[in-house]
PDB file of N, CA and C in Angstrom:
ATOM      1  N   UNK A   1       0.846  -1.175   0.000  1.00  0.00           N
ATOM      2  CA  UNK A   1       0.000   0.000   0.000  1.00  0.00           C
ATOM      3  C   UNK A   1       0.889   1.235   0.000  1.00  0.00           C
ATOM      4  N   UNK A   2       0.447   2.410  -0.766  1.00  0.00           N
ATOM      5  CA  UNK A   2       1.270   3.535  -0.920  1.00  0.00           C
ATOM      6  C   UNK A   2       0.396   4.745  -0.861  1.00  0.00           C
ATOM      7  N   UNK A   3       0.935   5.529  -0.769  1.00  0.00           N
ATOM      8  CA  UNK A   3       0.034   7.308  -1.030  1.00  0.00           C
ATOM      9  C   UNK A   3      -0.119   7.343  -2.496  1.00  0.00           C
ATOM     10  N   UNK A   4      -1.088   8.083  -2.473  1.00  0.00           N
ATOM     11  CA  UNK A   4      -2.168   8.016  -3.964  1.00  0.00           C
ATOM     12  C   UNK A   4      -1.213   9.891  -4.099  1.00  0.00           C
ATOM     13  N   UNK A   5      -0.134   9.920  -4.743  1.00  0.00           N
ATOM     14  CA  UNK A   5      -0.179  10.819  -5.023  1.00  0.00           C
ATOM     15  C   UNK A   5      -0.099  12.166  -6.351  1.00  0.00           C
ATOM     16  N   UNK A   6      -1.090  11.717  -6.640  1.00  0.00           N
ATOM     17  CA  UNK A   6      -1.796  12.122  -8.122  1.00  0.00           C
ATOM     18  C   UNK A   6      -2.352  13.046  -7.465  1.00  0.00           C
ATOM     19  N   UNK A   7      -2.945  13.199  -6.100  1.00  0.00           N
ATOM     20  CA  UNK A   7      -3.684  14.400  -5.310  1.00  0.00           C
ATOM     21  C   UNK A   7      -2.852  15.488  -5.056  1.00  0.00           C
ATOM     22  N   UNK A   8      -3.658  16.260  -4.973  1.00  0.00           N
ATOM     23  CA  UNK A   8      -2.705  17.671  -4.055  1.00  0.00           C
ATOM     24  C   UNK A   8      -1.526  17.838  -5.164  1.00  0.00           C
ATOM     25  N   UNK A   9      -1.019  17.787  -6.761  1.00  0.00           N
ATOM     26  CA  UNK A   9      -0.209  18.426  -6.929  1.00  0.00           C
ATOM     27  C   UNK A   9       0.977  17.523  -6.645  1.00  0.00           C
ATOM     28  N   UNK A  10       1.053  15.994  -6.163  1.00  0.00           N
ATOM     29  CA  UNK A  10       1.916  15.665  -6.081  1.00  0.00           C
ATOM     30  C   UNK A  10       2.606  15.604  -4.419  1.00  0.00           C
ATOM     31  N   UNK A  11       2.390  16.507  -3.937  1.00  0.00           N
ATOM     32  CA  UNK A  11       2.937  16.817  -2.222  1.00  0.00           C
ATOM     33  C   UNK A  11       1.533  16.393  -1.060  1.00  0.00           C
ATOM     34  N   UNK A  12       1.860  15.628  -0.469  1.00  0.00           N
ATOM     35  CA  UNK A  12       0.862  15.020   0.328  1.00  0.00           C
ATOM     36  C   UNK A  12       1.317  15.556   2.398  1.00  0.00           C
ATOM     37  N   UNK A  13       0.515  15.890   3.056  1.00  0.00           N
ATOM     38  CA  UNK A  13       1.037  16.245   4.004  1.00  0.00           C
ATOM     39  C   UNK A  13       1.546  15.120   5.211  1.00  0.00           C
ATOM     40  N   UNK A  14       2.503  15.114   5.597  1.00  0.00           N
ATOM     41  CA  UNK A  14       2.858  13.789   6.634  1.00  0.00           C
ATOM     42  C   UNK A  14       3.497  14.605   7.707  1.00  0.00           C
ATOM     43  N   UNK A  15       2.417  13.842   8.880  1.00  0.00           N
ATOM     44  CA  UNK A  15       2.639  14.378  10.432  1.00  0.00           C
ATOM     45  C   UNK A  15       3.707  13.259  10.808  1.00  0.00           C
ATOM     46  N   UNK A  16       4.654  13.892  11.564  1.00  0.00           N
ATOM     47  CA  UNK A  16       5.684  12.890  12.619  1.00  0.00           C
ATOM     48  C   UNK A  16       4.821  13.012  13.619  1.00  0.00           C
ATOM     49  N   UNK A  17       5.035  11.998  14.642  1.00  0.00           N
ATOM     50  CA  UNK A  17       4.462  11.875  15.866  1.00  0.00           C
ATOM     51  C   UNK A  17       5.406  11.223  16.595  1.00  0.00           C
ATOM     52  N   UNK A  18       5.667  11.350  17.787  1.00  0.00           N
ATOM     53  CA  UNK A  18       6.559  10.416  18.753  1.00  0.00           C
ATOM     54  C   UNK A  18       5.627   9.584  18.713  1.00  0.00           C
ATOM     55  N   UNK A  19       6.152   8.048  18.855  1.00  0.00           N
ATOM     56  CA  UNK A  19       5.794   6.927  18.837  1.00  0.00           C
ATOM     57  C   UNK A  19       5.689   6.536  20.324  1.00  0.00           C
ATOM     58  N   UNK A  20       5.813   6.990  21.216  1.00  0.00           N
ATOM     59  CA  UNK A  20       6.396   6.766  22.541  1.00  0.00           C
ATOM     60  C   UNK A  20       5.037   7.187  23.368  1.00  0.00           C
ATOM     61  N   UNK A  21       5.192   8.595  22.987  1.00  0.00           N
ATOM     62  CA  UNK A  21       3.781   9.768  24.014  1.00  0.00           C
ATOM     63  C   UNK A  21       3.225  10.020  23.004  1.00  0.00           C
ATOM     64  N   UNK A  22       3.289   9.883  21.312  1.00  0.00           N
ATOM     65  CA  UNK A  22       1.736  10.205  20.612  1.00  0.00           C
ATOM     66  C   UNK A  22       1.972  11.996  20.088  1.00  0.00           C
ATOM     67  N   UNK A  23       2.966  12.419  21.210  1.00  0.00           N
ATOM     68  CA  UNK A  23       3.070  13.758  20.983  1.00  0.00           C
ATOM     69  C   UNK A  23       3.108  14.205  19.493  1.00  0.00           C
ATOM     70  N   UNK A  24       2.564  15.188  18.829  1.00  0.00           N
ATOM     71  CA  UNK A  24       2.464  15.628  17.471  1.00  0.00           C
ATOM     72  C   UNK A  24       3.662  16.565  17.265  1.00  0.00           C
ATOM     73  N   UNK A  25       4.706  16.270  16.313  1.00  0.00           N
ATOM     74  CA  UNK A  25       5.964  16.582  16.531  1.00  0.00           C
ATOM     75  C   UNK A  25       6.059  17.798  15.417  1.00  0.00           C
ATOM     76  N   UNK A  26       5.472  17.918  14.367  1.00  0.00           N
ATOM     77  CA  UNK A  26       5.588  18.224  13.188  1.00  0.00           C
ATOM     78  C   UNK A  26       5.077  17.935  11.966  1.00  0.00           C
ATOM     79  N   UNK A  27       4.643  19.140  11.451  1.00  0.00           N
ATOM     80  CA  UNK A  27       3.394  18.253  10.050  1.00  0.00           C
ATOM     81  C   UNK A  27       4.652  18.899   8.787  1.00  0.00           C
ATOM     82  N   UNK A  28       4.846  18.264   7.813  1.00  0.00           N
ATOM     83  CA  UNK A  28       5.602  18.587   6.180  1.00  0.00           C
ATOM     84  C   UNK A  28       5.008  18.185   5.287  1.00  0.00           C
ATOM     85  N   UNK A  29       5.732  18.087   3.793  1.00  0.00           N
ATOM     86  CA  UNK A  29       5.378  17.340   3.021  1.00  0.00           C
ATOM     87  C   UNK A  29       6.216  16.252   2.513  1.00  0.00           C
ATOM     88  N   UNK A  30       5.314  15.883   1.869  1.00  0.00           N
ATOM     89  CA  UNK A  30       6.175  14.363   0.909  1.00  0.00           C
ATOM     90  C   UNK A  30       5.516  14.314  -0.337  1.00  0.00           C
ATOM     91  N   UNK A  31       6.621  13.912  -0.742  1.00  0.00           N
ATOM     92  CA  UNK A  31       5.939  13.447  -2.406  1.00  0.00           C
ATOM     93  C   UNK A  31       6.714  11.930  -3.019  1.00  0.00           C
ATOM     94  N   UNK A  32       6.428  11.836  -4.107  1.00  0.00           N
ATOM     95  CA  UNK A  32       6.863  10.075  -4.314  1.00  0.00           C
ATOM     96  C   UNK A  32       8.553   9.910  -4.049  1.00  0.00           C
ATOM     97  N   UNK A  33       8.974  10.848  -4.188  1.00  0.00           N
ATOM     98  CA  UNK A  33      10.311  10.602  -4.082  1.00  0.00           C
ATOM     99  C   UNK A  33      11.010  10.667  -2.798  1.00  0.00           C
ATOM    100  N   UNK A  34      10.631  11.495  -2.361  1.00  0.00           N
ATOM    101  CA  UNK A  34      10.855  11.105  -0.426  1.00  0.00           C
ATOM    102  C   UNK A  34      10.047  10.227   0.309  1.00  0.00           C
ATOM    103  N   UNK A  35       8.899   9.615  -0.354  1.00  0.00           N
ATOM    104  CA  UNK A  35       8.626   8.371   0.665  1.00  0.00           C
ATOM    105  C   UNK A  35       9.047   7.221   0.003  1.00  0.00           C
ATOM    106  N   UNK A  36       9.527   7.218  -1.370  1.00  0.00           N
ATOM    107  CA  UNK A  36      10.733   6.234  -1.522  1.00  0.00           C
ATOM    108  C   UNK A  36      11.569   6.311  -0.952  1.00  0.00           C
ATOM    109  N   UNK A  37      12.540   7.476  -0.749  1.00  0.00           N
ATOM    110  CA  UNK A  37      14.115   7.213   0.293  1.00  0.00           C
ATOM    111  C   UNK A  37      13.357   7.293   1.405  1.00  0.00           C
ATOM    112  N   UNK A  38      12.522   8.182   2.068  1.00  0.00           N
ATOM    113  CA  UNK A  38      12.091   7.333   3.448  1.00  0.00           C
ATOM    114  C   UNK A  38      12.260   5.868   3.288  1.00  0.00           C
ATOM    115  N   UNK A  39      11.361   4.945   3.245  1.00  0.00           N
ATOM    116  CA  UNK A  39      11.178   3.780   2.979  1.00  0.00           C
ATOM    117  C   UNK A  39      12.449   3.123   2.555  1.00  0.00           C
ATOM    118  N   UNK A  40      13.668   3.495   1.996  1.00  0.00           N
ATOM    119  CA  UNK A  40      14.997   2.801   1.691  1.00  0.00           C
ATOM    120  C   UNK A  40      15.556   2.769   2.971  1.00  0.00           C
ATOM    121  N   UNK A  41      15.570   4.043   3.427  1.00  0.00           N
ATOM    122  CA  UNK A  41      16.950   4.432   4.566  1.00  0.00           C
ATOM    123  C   UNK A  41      16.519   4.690   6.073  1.00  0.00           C
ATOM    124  N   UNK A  42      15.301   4.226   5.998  1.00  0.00           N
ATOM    125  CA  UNK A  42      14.431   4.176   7.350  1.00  0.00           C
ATOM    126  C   UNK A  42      14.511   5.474   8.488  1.00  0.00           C
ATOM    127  N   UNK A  43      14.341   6.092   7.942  1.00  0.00           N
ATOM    128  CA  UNK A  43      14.448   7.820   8.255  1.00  0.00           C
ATOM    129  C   UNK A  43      13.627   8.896   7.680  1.00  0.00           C
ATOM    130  N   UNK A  44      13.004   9.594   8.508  1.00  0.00           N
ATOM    131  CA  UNK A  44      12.093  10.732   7.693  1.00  0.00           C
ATOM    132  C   UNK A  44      13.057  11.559   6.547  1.00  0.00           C
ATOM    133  N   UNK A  45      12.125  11.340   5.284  1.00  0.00           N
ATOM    134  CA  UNK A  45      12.974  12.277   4.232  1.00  0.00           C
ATOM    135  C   UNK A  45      11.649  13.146   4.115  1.00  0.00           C
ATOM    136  N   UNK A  46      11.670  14.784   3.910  1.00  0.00           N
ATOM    137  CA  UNK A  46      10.736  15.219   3.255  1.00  0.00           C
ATOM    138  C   UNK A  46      10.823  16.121   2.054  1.00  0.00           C
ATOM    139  N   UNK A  47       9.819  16.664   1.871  1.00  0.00           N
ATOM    140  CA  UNK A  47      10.269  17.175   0.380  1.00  0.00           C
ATOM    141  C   UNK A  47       9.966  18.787   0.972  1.00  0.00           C
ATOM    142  N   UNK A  48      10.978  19.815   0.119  1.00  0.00           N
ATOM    143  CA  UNK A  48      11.093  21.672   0.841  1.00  0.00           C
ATOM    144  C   UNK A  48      10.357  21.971  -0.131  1.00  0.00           C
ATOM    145  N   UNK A  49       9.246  22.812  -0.046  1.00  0.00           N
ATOM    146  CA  UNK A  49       8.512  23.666  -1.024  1.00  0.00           C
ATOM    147  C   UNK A  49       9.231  24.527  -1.216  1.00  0.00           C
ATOM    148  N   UNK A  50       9.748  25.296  -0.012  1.00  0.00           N
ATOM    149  CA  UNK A  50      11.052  26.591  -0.633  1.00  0.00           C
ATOM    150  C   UNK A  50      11.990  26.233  -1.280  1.00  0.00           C
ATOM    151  N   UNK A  51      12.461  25.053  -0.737  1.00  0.00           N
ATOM    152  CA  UNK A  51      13.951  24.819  -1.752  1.00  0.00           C
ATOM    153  C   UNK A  51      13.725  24.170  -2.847  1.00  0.00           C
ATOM    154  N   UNK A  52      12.297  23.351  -2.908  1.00  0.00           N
ATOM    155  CA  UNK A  52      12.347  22.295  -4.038  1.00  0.00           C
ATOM    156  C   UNK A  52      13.313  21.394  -4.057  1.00  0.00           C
ATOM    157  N   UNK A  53      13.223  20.651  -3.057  1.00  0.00           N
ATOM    158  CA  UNK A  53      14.343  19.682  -3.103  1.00  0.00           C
ATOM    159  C   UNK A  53      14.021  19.031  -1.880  1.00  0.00           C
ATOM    160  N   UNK A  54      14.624  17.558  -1.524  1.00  0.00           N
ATOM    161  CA  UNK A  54      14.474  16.716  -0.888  1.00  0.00           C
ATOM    162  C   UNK A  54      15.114  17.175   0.486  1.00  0.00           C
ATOM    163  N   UNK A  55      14.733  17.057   1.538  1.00  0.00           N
ATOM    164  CA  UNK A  55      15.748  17.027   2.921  1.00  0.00           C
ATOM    165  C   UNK A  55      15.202  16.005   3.827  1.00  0.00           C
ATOM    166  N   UNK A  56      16.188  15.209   4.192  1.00  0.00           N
ATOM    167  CA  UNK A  56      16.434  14.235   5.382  1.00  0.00           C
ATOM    168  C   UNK A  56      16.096  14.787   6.965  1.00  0.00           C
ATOM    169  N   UNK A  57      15.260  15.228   7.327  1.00  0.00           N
ATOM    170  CA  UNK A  57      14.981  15.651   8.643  1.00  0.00           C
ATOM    171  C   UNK A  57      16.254  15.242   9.537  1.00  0.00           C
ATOM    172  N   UNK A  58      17.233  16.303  10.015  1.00  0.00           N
ATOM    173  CA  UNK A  58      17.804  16.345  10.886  1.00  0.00           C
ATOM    174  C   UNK A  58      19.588  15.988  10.234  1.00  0.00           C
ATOM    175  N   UNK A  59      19.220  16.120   9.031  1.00  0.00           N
ATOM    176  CA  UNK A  59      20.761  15.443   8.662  1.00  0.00           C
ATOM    177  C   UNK A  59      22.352  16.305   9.034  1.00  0.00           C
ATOM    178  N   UNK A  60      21.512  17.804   8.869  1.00  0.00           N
ATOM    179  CA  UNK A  60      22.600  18.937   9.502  1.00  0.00           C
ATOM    180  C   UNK A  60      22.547  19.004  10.604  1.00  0.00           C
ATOM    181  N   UNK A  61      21.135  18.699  11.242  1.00  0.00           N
ATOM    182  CA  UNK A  61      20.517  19.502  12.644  1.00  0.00           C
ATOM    183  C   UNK A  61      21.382  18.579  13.924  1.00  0.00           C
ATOM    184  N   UNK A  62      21.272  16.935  13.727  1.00  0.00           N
ATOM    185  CA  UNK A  62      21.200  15.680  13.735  1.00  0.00           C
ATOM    186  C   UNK A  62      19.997  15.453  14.540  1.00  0.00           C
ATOM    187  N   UNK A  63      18.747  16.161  14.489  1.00  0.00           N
ATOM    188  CA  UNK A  63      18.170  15.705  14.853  1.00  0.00           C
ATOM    189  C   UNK A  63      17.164  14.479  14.199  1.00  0.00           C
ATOM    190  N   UNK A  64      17.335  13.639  13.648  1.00  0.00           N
ATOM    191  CA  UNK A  64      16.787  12.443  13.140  1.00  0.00           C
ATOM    192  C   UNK A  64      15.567  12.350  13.443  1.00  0.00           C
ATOM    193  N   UNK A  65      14.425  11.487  12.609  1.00  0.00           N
ATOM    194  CA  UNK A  65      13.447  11.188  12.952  1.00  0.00           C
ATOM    195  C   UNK A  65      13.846   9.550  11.958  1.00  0.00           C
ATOM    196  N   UNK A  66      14.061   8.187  13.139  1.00  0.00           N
ATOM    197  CA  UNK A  66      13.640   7.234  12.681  1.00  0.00           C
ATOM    198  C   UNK A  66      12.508   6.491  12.784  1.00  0.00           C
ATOM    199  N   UNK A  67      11.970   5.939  11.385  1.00  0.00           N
ATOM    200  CA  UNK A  67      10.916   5.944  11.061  1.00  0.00           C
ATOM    201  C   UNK A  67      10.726   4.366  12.012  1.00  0.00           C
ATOM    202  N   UNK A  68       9.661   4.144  12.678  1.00  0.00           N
ATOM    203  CA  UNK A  68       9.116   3.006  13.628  1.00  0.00           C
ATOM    204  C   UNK A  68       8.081   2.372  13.304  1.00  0.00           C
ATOM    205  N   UNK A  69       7.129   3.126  12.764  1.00  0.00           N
ATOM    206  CA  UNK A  69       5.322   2.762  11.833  1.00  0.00           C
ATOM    207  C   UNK A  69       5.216   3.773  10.942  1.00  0.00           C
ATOM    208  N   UNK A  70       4.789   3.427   9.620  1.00  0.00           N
ATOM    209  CA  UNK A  70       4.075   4.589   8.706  1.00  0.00           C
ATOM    210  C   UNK A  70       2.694   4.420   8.943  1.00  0.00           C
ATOM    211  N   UNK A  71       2.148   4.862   8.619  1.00  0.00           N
ATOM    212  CA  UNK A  71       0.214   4.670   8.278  1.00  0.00           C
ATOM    213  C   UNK A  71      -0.620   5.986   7.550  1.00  0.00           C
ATOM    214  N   UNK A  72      -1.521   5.337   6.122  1.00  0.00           N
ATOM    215  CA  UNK A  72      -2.150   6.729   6.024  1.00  0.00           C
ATOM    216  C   UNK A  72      -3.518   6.154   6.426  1.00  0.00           C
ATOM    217  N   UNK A  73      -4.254   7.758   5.780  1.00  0.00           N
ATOM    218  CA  UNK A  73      -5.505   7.466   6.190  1.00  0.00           C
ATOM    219  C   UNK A  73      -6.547   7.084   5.086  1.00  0.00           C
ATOM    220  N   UNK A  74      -7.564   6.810   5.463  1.00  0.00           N
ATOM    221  CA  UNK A  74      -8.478   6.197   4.043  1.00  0.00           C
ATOM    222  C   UNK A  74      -8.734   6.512   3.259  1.00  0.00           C
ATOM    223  N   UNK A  75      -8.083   7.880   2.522  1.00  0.00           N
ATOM    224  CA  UNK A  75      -8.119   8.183   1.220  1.00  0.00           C
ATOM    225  C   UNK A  75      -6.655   8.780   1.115  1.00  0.00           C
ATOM    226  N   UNK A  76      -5.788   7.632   1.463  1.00  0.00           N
ATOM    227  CA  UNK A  76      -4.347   7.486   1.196  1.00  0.00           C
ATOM    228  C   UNK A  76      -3.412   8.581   0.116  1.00  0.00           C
ATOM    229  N   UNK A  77      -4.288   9.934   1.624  1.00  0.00           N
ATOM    230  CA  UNK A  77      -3.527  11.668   0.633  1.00  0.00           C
ATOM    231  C   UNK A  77      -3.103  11.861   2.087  1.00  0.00           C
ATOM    232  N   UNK A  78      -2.907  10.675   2.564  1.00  0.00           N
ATOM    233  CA  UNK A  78      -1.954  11.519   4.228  1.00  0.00           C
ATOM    234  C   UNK A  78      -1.182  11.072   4.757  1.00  0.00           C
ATOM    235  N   UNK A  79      -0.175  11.407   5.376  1.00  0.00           N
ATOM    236  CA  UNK A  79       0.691  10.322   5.684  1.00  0.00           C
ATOM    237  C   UNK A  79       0.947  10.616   7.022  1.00  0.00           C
ATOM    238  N   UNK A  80       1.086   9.402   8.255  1.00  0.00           N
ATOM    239  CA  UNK A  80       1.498   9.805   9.487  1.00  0.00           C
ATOM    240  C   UNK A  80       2.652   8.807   9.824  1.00  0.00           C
ATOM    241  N   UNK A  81       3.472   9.561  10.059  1.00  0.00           N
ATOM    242  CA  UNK A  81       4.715   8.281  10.343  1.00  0.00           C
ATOM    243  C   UNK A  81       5.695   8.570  12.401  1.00  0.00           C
ATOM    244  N   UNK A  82       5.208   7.180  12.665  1.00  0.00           N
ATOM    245  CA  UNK A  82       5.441   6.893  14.031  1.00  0.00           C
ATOM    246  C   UNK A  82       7.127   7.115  14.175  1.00  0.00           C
ATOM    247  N   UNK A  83       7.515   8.008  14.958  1.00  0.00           N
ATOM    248  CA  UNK A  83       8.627   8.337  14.723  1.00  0.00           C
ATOM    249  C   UNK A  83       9.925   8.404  16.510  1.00  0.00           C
ATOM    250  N   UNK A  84      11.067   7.556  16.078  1.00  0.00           N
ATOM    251  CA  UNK A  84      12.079   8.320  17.220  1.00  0.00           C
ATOM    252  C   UNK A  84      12.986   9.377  16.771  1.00  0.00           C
ATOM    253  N   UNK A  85      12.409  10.444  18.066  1.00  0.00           N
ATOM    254  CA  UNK A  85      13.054  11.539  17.566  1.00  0.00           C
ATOM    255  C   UNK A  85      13.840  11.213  18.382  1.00  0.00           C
ATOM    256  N   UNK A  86      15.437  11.086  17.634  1.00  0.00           N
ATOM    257  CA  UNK A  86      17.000  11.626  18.013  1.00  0.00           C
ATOM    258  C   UNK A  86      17.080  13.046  17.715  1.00  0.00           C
ATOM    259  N   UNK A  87      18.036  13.623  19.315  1.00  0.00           N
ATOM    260  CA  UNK A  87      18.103  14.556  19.530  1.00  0.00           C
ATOM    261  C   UNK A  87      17.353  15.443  20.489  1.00  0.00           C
ATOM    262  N   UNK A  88      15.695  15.172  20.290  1.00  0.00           N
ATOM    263  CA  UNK A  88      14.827  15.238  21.455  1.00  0.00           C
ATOM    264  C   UNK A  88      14.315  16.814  20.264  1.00  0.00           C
ATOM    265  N   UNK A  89      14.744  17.174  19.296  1.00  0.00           N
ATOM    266  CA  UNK A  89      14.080  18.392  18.687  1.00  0.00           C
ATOM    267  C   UNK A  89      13.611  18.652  17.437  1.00  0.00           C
ATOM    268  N   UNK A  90      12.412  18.638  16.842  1.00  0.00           N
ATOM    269  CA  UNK A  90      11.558  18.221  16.156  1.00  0.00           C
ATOM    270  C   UNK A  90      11.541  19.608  15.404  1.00  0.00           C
ATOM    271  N   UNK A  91      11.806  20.928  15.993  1.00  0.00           N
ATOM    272  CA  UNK A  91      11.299  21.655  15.330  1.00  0.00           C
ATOM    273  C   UNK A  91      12.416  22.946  14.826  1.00  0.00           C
ATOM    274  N   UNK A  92      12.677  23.569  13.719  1.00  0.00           N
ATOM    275  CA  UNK A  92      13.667  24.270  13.411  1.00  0.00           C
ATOM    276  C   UNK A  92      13.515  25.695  14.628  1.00  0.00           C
ATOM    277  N   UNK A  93      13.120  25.975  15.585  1.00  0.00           N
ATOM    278  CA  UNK A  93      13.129  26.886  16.462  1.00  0.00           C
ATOM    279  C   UNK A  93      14.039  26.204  17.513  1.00  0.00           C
ATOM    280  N   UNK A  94      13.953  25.190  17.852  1.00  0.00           N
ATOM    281  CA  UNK A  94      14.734  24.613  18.777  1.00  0.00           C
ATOM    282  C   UNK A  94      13.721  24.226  19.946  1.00  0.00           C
ATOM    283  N   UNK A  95      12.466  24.035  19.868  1.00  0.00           N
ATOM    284  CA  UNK A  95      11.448  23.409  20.471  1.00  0.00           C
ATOM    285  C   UNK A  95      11.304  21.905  19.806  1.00  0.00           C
ATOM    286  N   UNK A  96      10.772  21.376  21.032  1.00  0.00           N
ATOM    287  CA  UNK A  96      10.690  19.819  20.908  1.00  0.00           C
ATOM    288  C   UNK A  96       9.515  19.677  19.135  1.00  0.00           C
ATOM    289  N   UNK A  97       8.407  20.171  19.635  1.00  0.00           N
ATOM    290  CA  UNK A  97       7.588  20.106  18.860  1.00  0.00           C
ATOM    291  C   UNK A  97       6.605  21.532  18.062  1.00  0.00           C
ATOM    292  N   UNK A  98       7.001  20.982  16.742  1.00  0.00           N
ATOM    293  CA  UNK A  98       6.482  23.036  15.993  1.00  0.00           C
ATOM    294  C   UNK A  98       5.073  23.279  16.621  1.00  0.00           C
ATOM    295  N   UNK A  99       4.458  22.152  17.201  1.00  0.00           N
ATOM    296  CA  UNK A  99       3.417  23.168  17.988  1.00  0.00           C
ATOM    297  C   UNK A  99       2.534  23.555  19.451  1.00  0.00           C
ATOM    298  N   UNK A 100       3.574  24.549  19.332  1.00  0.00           N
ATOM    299  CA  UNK A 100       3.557  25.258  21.168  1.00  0.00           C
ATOM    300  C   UNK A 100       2.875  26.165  20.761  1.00  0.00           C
ATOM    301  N   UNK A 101       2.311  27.069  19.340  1.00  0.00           N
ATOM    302  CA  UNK A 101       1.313  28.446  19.446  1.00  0.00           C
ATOM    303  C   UNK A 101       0.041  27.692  19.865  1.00  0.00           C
ATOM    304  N   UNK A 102      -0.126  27.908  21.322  1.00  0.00           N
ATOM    305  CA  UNK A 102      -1.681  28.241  21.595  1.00  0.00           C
ATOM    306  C   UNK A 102      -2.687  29.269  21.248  1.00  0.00           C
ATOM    307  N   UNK A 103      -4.009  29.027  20.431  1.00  0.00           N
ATOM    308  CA  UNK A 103      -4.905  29.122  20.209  1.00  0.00           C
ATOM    309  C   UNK A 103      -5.875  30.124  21.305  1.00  0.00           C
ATOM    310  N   UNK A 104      -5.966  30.906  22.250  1.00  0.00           N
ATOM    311  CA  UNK A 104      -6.903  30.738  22.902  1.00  0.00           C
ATOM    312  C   UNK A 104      -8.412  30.963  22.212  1.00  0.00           C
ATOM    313  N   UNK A 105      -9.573  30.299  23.129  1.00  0.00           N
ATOM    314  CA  UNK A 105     -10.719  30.006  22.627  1.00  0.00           C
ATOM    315  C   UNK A 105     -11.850  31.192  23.431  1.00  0.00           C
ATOM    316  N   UNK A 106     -12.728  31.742  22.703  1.00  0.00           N
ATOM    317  CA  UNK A 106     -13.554  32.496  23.421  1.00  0.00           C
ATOM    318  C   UNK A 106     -14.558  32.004  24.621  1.00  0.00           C
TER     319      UNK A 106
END
């Protein structure tokens, strides 16, 4: 089973999650060619809309995300992949996870 990605332009969105606490680490994209080298080298690869080009989550940073479970959802345009984060930092600010902006609600 694979991502249907004929949708969206080709770029499909895939959340990391710690595999551990569930915690939501970071949402990117992917497209066929980074969830092929994902899937080779057992490591989050994603694809840069700014750069247009492939990046290995954490390869400069070292913060790694190895890949533990993939799974999409039932209309296989999503991707969530169960992840150990090496390093303990998920997010280019230097927070664990890109999302600490709280919302408040009326």
């Amino acid at each position: 089973m694979k991502p249907d990605f004929t949708k969206s332009k080709g770029l499909l969105p895939a959340i990391a999650q710690d595999f551990e606490t569930g915690e939501i680490l970071m949402q990117a994209y992917m497209n066929e060619e980074s969830w092929e080298e994902t899937l080779k080298c057992g490591y989050a690869v994603y694809y840069s809309r700014s750069r247009n080009e492939l990046w290995k989550k954490g390869e400069t940073s070292g913060n790694l995300q190895e890949i533990i479970e993939i799974r999409l959802d039932c209309d296989l345009d999503s991707i969530l992949l169960k992840v150990r984060q090496i390093g303990g930092v998920a997010c280019h600010t230097g927070k664990r996870s890109c999302f600490f902006n709280v919302v408040p609600l009326n």
